[in-house]
Protein backbone atom coordinates (compact mmCIF):
# COMPACT_ATOMS: atom_id res chain seq x y z
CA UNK A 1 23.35 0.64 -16.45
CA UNK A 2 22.07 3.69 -18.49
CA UNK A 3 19.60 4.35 -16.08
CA UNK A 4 22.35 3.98 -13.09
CA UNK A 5 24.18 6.23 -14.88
CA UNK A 6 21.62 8.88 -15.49
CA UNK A 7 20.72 8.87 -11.48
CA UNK A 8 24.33 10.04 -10.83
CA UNK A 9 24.44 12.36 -13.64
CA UNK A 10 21.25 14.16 -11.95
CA UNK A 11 22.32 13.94 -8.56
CA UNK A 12 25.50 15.34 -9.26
CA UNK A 13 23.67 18.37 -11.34
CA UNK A 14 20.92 18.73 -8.11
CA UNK A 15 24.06 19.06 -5.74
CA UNK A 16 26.06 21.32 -8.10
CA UNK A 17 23.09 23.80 -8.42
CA UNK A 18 22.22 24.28 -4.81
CA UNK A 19 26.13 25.04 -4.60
CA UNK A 20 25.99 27.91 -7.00
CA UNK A 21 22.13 28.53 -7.50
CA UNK A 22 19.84 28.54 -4.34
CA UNK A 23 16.62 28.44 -6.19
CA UNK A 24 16.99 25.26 -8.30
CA UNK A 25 13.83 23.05 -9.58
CA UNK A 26 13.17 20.22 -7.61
CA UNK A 27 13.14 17.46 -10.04
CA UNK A 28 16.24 18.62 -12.57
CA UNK A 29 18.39 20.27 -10.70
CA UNK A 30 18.37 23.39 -13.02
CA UNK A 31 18.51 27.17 -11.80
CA UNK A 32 14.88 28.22 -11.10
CA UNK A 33 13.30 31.00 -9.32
CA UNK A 34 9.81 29.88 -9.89
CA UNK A 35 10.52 26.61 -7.54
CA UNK A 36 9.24 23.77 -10.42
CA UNK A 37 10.58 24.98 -13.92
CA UNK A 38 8.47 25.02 -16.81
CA UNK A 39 9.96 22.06 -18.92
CA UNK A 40 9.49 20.13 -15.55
CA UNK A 41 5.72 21.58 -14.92
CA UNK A 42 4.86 19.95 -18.14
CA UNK A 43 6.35 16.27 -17.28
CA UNK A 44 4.54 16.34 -13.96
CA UNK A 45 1.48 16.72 -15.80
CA UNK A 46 1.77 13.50 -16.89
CA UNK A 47 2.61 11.88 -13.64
CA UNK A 48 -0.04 14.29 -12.10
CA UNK A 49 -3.36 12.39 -10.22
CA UNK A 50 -6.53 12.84 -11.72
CA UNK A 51 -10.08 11.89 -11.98
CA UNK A 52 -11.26 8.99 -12.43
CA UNK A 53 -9.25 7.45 -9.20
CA UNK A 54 -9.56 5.29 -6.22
CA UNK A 55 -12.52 6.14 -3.98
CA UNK A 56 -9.94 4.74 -0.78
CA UNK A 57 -6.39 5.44 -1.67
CA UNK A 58 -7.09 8.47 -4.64
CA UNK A 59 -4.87 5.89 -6.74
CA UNK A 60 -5.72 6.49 -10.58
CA UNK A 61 -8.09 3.78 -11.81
CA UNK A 62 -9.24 2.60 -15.21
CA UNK A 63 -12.64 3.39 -15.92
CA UNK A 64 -15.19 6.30 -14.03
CA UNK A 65 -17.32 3.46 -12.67
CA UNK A 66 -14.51 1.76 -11.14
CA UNK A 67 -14.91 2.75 -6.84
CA UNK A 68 -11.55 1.51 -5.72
CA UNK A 69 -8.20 0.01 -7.34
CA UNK A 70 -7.40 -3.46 -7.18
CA UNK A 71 -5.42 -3.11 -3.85
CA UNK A 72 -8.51 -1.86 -2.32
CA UNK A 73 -11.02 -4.04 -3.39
CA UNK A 74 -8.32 -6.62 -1.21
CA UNK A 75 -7.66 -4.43 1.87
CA UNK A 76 -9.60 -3.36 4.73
CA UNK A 77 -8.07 0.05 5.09
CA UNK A 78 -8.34 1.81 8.90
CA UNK A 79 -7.91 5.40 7.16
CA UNK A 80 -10.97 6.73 5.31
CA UNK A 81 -9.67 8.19 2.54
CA UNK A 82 -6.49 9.84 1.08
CA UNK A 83 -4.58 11.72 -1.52
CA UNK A 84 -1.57 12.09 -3.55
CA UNK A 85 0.00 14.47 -5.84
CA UNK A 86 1.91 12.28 -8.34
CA UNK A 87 2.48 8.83 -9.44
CA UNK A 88 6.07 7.50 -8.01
CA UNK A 89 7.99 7.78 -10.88
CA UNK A 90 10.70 9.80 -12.58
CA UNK A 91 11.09 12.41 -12.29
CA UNK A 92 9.26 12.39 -8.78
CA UNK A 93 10.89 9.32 -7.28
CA UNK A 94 14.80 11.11 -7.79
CA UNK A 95 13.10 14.25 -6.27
CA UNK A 96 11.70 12.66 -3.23
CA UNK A 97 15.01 10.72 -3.20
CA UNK A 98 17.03 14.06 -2.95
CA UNK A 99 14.59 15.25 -0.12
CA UNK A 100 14.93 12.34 1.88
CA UNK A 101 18.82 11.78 1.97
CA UNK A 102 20.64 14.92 0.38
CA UNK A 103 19.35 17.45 2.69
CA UNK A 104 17.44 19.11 0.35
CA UNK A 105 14.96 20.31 2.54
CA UNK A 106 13.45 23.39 0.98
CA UNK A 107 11.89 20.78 -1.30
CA UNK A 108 9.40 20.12 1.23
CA UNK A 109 7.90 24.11 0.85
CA UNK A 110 7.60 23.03 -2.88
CA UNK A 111 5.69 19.66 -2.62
CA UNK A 112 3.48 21.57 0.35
CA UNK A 113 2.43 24.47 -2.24
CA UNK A 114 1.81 21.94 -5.02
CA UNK A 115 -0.27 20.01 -2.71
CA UNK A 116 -2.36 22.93 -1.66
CA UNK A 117 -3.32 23.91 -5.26
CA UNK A 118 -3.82 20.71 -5.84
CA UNK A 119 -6.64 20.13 -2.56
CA UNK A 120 -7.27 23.12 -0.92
CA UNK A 121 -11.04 22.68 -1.58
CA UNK A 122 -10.80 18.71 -0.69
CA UNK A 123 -8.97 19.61 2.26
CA UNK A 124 -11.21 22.66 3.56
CA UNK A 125 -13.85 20.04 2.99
CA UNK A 126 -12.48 17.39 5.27
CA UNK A 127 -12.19 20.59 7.86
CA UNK A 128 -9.03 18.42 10.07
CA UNK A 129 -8.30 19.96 13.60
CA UNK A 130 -5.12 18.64 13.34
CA UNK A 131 -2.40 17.04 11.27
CA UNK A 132 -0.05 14.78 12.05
CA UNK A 133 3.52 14.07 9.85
CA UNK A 134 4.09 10.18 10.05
CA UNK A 135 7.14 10.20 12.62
CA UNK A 136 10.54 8.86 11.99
CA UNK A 137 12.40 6.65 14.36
CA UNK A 138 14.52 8.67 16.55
CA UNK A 139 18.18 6.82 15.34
CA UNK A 140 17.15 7.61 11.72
CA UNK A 141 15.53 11.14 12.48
CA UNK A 142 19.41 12.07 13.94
CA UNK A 143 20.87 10.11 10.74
CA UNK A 144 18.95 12.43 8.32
CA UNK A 145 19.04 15.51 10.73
CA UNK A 146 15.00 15.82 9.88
CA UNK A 147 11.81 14.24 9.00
CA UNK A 148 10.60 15.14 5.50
CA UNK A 149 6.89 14.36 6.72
CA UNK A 150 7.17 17.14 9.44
CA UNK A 151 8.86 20.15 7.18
CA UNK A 152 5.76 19.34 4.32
CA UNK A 153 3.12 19.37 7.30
CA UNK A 154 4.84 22.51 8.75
CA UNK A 155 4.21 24.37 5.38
CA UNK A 156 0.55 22.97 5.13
CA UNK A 157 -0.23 24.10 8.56
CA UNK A 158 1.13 27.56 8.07
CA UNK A 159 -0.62 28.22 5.11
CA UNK A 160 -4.01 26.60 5.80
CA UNK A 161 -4.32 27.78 9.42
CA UNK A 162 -4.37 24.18 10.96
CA UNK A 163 -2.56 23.24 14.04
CA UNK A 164 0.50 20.73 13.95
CA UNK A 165 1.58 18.35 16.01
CA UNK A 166 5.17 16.92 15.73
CA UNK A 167 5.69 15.39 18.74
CA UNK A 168 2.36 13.51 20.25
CA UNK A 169 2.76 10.69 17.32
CA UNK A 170 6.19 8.32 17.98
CA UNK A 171 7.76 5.63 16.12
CA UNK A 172 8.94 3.29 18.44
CA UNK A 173 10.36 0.67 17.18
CA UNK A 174 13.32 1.00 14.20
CA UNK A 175 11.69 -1.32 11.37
CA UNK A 176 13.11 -2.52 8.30
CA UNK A 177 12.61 -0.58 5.16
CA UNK A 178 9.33 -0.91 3.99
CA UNK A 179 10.27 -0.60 0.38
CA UNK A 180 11.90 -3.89 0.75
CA UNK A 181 8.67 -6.00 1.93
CA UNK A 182 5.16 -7.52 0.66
CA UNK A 183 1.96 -6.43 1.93
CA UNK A 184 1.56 -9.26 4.69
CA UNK A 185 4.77 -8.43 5.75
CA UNK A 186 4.62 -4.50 6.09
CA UNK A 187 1.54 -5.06 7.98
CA UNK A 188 3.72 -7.42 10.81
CA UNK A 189 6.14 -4.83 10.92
CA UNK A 190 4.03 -2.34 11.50
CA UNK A 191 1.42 -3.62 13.84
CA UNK A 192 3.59 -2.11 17.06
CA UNK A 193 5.67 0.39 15.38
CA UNK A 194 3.43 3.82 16.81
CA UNK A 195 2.83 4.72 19.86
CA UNK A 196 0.65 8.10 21.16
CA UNK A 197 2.00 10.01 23.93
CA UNK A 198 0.20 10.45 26.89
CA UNK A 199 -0.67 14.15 26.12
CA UNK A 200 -2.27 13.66 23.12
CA UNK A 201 -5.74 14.89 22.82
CA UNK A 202 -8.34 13.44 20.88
CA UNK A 203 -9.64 15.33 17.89
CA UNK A 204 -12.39 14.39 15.71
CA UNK A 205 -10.49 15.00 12.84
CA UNK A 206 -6.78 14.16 11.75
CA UNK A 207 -4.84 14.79 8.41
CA UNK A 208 -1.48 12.41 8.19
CA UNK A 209 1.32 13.51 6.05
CA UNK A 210 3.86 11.51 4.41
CA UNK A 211 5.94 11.43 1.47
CA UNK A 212 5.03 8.21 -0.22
CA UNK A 213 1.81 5.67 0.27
CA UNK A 214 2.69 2.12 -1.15
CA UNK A 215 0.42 -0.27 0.71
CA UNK A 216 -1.35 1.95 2.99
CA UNK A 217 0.08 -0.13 6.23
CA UNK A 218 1.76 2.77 7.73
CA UNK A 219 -1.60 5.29 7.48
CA UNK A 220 -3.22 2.26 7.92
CA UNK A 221 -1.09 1.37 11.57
CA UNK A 222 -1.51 5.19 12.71
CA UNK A 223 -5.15 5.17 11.93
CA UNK A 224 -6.14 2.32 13.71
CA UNK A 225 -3.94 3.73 16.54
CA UNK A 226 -5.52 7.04 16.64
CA UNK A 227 -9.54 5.53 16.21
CA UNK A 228 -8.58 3.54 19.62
CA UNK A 229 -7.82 6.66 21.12
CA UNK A 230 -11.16 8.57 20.39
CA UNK A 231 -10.35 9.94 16.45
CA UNK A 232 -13.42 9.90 14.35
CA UNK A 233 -11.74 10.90 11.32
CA UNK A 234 -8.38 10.05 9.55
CA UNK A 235 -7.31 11.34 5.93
CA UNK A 236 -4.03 11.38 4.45
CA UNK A 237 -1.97 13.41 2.16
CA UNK A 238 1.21 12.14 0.47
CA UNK A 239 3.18 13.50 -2.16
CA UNK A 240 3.45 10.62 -4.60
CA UNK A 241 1.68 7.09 -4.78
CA UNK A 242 3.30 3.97 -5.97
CA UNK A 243 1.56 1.24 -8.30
CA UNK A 244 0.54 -1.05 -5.66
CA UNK A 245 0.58 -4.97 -5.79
């Protein structure tokens, strides 16, 4: 009930400031011209993924000489490897919430900077000719006016001089929330979810970018998708990672 309580409390704060301050920090809601505020900065830290992590997902592991995380060592992933800023949890999770379903879109520029100090380097070194934001149905894309995947990718391209492509990668078929199912299961609702246009052009290299990587069964769908078609190369970027199963 506290916790309920406190989710309103900040949502109501993150809707008031936008109202009367423009610049507000992502993950409070308080007035901010430096985008992330400083008390926030430091509880990110925390959250923040670091060495020694997953060789597969970049999940945070245990110990240095642990390669991969538990769901790893137990899945055959398509992708070959990927990235994430911060662990899903508060105050990330309300953030990406906010993002998602309150329109706050100018998040997206936020998370996008973050993620480039974060792997500039990693992603110079993967050298992608293309990236590709994991697509939202059409039904929900008109519900939520946007897709969050697309307005991060948008800022990434900009800034690190690599093409985007918003339209050659389709989702198909309206699934159920994938928050809501086990591994097995997000895997059967994904297996026919994508679809490529005809246009699309094989690459050698592709960088997806989503919000949030649970499983892996979305990158996972996509990648397998976009090897059939000729792709050598898939990575991933997200802005938070969950714990896994």
């Amino acid at each position: 009930m506290i916790e309920f309580i406190s989710f309103i409390f900040k949502s109501v704060v993150i809707k008031a400031g936008v109202w009367l301050w423009p610049e507000i920090c992502p993950f409070c809601g308080r007035a901010s011209n430096q985008g992330i505020c400083k008390n926030c900065r430091k509880e990110l830290e925390t959250l923040r993924i670091k060495d020694p992590r997953c060789m597969q997902c970049g999940k945070p592991v245990r110990r240095s000489e642990q390669e991969y995380c538990y769901d790893c060592m137990h899945a055959a992933h398509l992708y070959d490897r990927g990235l994430s800023l911060w662990l899903h949890r508060r105050p990330v999770n309300h953030s990406i919430y906010q993002f998602k379903y309150h329109n706050q879109r100018r998040f997206g520029e936020i998370y996008a900077e973050e993620i480039i100090r974060a792997y500039s380097r990693i992603i110079k070194k993967w050298n992608p000719d293309l990236i590709l934001p994991v697509p939202l149905h059409e039904k929900r894309r008109k519900e939520r006016g946007y897709n969050q995947a697309a307005l991060v990718s948008r800022k990434l391209g900009s800034v690190l001089g690599i093409p985007v492509d918003e339209k050659s990668l389709v989702r198909r078929i309206y699934t159920a929330p994938q928050k809501e199912l086990g591994r097995r299961e997000r895997r059967e609702n994904l297996s026919l979810a994508f679809a490529l246009r005809k246009e699309f052009s094989p690459v050698s290299v592709v960088l997806l970018v989503d919000d949030i990587y649970t499983t892996g069964s979305t990158i996972d769908a996509i990648a397998g998708l976009l090897k059939k078609k000729g792709v050598e190369k898939v990575y991933f970027l997200t802005i938070s990672i969950g714990q896994g199963y």
